[in-house]
Protein backbone atom coordinates (compact mmCIF):
# COMPACT_ATOMS: atom_id res chain seq x y z
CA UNK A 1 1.33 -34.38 -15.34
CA UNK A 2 0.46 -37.64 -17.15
CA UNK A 3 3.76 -40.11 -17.09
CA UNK A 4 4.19 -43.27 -19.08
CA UNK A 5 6.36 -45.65 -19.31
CA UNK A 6 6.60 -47.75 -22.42
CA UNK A 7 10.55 -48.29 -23.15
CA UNK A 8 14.27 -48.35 -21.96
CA UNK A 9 13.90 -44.15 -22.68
CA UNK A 10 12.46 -43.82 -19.44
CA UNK A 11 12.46 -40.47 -19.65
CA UNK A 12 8.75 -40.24 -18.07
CA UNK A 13 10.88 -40.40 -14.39
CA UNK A 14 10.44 -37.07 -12.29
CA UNK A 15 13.29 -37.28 -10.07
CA UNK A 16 13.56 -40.72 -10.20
CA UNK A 17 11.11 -41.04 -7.64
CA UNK A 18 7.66 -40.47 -8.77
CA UNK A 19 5.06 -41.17 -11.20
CA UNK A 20 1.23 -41.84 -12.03
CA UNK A 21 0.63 -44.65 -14.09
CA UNK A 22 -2.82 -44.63 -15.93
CA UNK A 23 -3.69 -48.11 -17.08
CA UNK A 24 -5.02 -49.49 -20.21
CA UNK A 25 -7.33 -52.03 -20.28
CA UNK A 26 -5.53 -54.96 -22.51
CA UNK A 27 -7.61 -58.50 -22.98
CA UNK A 28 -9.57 -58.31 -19.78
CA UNK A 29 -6.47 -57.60 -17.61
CA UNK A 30 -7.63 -55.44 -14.40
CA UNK A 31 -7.52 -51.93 -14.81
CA UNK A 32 -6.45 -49.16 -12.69
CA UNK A 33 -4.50 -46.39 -11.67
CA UNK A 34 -2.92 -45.04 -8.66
CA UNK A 35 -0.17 -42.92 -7.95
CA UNK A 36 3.28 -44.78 -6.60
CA UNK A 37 6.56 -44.34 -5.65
CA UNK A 38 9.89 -45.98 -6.83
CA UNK A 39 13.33 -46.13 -6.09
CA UNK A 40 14.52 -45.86 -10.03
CA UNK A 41 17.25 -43.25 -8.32
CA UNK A 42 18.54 -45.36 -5.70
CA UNK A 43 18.79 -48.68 -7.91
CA UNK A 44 20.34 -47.02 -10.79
CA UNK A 45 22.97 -45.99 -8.26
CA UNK A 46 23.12 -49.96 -6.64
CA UNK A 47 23.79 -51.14 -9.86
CA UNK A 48 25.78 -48.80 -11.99
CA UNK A 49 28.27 -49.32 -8.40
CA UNK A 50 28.46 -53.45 -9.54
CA UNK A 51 27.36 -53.84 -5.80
CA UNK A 52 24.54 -56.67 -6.10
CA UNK A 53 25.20 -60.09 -5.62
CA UNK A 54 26.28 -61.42 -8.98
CA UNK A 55 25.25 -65.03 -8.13
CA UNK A 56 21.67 -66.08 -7.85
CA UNK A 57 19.54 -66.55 -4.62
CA UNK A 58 18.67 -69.13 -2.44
CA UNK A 59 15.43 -68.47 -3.38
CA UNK A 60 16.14 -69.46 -7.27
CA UNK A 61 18.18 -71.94 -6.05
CA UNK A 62 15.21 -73.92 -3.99
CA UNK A 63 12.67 -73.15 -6.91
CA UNK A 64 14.66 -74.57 -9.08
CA UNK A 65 15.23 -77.46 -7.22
CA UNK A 66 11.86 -78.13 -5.67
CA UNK A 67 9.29 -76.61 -8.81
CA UNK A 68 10.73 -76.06 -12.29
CA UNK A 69 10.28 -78.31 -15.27
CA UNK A 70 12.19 -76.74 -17.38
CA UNK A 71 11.50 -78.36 -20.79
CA UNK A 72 9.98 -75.47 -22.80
CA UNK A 73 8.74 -73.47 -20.19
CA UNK A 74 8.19 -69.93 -19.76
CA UNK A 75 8.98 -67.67 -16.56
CA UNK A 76 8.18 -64.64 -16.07
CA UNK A 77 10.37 -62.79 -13.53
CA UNK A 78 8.86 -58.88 -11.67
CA UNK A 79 12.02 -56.53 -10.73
CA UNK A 80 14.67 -58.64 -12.00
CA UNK A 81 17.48 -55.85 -10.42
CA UNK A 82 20.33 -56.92 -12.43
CA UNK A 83 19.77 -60.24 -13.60
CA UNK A 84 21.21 -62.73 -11.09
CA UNK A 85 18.29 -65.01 -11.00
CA UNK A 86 16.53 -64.65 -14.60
CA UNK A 87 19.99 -65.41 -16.08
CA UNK A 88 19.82 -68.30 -13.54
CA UNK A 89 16.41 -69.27 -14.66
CA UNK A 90 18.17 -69.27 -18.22
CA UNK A 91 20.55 -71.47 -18.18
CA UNK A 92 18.45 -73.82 -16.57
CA UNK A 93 16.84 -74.30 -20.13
CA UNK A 94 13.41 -71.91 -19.14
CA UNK A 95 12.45 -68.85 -21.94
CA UNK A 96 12.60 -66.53 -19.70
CA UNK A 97 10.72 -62.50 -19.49
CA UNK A 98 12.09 -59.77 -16.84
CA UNK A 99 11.30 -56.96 -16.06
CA UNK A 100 12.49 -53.96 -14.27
CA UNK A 101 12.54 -50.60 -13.85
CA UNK A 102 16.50 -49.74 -13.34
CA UNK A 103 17.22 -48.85 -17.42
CA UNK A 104 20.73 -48.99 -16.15
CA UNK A 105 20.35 -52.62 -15.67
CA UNK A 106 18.21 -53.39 -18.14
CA UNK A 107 20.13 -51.61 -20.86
CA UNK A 108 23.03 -53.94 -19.65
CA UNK A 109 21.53 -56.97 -19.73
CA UNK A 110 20.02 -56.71 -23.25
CA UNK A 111 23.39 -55.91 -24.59
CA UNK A 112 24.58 -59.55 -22.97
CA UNK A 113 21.86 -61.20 -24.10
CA UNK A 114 21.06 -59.77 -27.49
CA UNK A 115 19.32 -63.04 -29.39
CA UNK A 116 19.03 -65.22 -26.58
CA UNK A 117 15.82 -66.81 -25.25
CA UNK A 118 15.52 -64.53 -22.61
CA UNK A 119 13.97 -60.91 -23.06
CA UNK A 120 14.65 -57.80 -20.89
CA UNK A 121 11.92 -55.31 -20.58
CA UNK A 122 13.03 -51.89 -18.64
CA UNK A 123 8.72 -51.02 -17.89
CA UNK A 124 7.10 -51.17 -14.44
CA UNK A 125 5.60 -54.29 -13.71
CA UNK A 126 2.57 -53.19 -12.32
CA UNK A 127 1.66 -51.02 -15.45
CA UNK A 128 2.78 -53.33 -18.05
CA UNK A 129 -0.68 -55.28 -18.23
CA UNK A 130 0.17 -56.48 -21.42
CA UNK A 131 2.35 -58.88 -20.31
CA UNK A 132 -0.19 -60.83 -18.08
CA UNK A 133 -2.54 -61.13 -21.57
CA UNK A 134 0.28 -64.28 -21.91
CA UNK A 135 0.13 -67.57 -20.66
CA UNK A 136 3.37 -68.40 -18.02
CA UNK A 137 4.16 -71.35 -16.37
CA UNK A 138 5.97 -69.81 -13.53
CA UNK A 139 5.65 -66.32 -12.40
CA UNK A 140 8.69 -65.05 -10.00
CA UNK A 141 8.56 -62.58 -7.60
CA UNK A 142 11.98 -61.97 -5.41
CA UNK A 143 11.85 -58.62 -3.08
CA UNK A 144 9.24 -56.65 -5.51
CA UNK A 145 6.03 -57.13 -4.38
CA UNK A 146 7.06 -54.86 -1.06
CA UNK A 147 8.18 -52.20 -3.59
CA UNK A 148 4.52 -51.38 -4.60
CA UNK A 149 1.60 -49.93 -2.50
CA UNK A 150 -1.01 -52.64 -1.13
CA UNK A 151 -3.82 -51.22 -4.17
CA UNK A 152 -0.98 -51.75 -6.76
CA UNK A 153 -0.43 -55.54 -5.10
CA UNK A 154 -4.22 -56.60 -5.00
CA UNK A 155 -4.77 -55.67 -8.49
CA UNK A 156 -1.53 -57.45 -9.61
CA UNK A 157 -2.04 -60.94 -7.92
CA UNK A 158 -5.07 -60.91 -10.32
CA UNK A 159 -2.83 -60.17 -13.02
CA UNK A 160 -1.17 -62.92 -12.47
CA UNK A 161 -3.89 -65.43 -12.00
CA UNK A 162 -4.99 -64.64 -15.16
CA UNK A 163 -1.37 -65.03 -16.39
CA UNK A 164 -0.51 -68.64 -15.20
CA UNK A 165 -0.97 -71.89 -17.05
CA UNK A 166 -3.16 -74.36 -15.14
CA UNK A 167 -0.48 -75.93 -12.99
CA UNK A 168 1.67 -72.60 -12.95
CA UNK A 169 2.92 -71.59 -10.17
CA UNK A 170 3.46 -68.12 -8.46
CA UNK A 171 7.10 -67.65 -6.12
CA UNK A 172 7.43 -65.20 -3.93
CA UNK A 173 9.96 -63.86 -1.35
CA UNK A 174 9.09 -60.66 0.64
CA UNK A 175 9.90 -58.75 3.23
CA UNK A 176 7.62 -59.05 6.41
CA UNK A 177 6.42 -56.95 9.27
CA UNK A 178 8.73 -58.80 11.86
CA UNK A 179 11.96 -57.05 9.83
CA UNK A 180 14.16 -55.37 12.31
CA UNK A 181 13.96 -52.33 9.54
CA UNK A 182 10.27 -52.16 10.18
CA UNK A 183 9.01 -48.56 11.69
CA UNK A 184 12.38 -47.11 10.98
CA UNK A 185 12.41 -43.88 9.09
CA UNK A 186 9.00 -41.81 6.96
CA UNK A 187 5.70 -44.02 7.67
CA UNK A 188 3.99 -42.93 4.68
CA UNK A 189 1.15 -45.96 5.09
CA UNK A 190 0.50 -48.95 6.82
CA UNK A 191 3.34 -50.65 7.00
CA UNK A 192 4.96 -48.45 4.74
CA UNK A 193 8.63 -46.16 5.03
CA UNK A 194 10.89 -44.48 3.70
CA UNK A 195 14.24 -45.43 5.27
CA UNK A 196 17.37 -44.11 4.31
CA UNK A 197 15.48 -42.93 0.80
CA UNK A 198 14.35 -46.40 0.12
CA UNK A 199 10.51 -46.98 0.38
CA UNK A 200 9.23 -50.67 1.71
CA UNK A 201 6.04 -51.75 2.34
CA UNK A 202 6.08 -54.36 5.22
CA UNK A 203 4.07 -57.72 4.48
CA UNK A 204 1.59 -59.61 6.56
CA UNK A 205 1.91 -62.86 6.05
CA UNK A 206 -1.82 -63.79 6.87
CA UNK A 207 -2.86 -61.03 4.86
CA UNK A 208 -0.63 -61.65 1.47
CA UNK A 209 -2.28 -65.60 2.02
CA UNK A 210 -5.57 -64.50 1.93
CA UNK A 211 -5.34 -62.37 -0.52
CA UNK A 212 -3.56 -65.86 -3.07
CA UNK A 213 -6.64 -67.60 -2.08
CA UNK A 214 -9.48 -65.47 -2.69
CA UNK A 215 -7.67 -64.75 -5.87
CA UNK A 216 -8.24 -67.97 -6.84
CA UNK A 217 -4.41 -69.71 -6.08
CA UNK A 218 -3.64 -72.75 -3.81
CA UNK A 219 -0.59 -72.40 -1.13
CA UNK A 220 1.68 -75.03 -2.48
CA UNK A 221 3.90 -73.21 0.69
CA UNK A 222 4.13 -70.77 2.68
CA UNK A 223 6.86 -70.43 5.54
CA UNK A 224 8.30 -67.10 7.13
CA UNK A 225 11.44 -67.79 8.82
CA UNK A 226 15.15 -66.51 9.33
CA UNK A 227 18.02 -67.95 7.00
CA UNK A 228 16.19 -67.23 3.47
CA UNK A 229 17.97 -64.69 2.63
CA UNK A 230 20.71 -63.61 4.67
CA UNK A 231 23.27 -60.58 3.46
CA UNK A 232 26.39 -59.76 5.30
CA UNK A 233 25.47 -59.53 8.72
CA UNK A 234 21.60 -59.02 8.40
CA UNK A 235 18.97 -62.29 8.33
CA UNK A 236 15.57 -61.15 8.47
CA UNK A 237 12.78 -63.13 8.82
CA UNK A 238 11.62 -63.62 4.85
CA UNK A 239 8.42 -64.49 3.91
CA UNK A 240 8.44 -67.17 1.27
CA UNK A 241 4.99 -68.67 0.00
CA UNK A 242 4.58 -70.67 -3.33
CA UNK A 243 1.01 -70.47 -4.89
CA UNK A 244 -0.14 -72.36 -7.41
CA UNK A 245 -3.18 -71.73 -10.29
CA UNK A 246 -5.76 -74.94 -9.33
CA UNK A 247 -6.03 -77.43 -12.89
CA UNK A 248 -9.66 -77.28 -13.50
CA UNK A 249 -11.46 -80.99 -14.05
């Protein structure tokens, strides 16, 4: 059966686990279509509990810090969860677009933020292609990209290239294959379970580098190391790169 997703409705979820998404082809975006898994159950639960870390990350923290101008600049923000670093991103001065797939979260957030400069989408960011026909300056990435399949993540870095401003930059934070969670539970792929009833997809770091530069996108950074983003009593080893769309002479 044919599922779309197109608004907070969201009724296109079987389950909450599954769908196909069938792309359209919007202003020379890539187009394609694969069949994927999410965890739209499991994170309406999370969040409808209040248990995610209200604060934002280290992550937005350092990019904050180290990367953003923020004098009318635009961010664009995939999986936002429930807001802790797009709201960050906000108040920092940035005109902020997130998306995610929790409508629990979503629905919450546009209630807060009704006429702001900061716009809640509930759609899946790999689908929503109409979003990269825009030009951002900084496209952010926290703990998504190992939420979709390596097909869905090949043809999305090349969404984003053709997203970014000359100059923009790409952040990303993901989970790698030296996780102590890695192999635990379902292997559905490589470097893919289902733990718990939470699917992750296990980065290379080598690999996801590669795959920035043949895009077309210059490692401004790229580090995988412990203390990025600890949680209680777990610190994994976090892969954090920064890539950055080359200015052409």
């Amino acid at each position: 059966m044919e599922k779309r997703i197109n608004d907070v409705n969201f009724q296109t979820y079987e389950n909450g686990r599954e769908w196909d998404a069938d792309n359209r082809l919007h202003g020379g975006v890539s187009n394609f279509s694969d069949s994927f898994k999410r965890d739209t159950q499991y994170w309406n639960g999370y969040y409808a509990e209040n248990g995610a870390p209200k604060e934002q990350s280290l992550f937005a923290d350092w990019v904050a810090e180290e990367f953003i101008d923020p004098k009318e600049k635009k961010l664009l923000e995939l999986g936002c969860g429930n807001g802790r670093d797009s709201t960050y991103f906000f108040r920092r001065g940035l005109n902020v677009t997130a998306i995610d797939a929790s409508d629990i979260s979503v629905k919450k957030l546009q209630g807060e933020f009704e006429g702001k400069n900061i716009t809640f989408l509930c759609e899946d960011f790999v689908s929503s292609t109409e979003k990269y026909c825009n030009e951002f300056d900084y496209i952010y990435s926290r703990f998504s990209l190992h939420a979709i399949n390596e097909k869905q993540q090949n043809n999305l870095i090349g969404n984003i290239y053709n997203a970014l401003k000359e100059g923009g930059y790409f952040f990303i934070e993901v989970r790698s294959v030296n996780d102590e969670l890695y192999g635990k539970g379902e292997k559905v792929g490589d470097d893919e379970y289902i733990y718990e009833g939470h699917y992750r997809r296990f980065v290379r770091k080598e690999n996801l580098e590669n795959l920035l530069k043949n895009a077309g996108l210059k490692l401004a950074y790229s580090c995988e190391k412990r203390g990025f983003a600890p949680y209680g009593e777990s610190d994994p080893p976090i892969i954090r790169i920064v890539a950055e769309k080359k200015t052409v002479d």
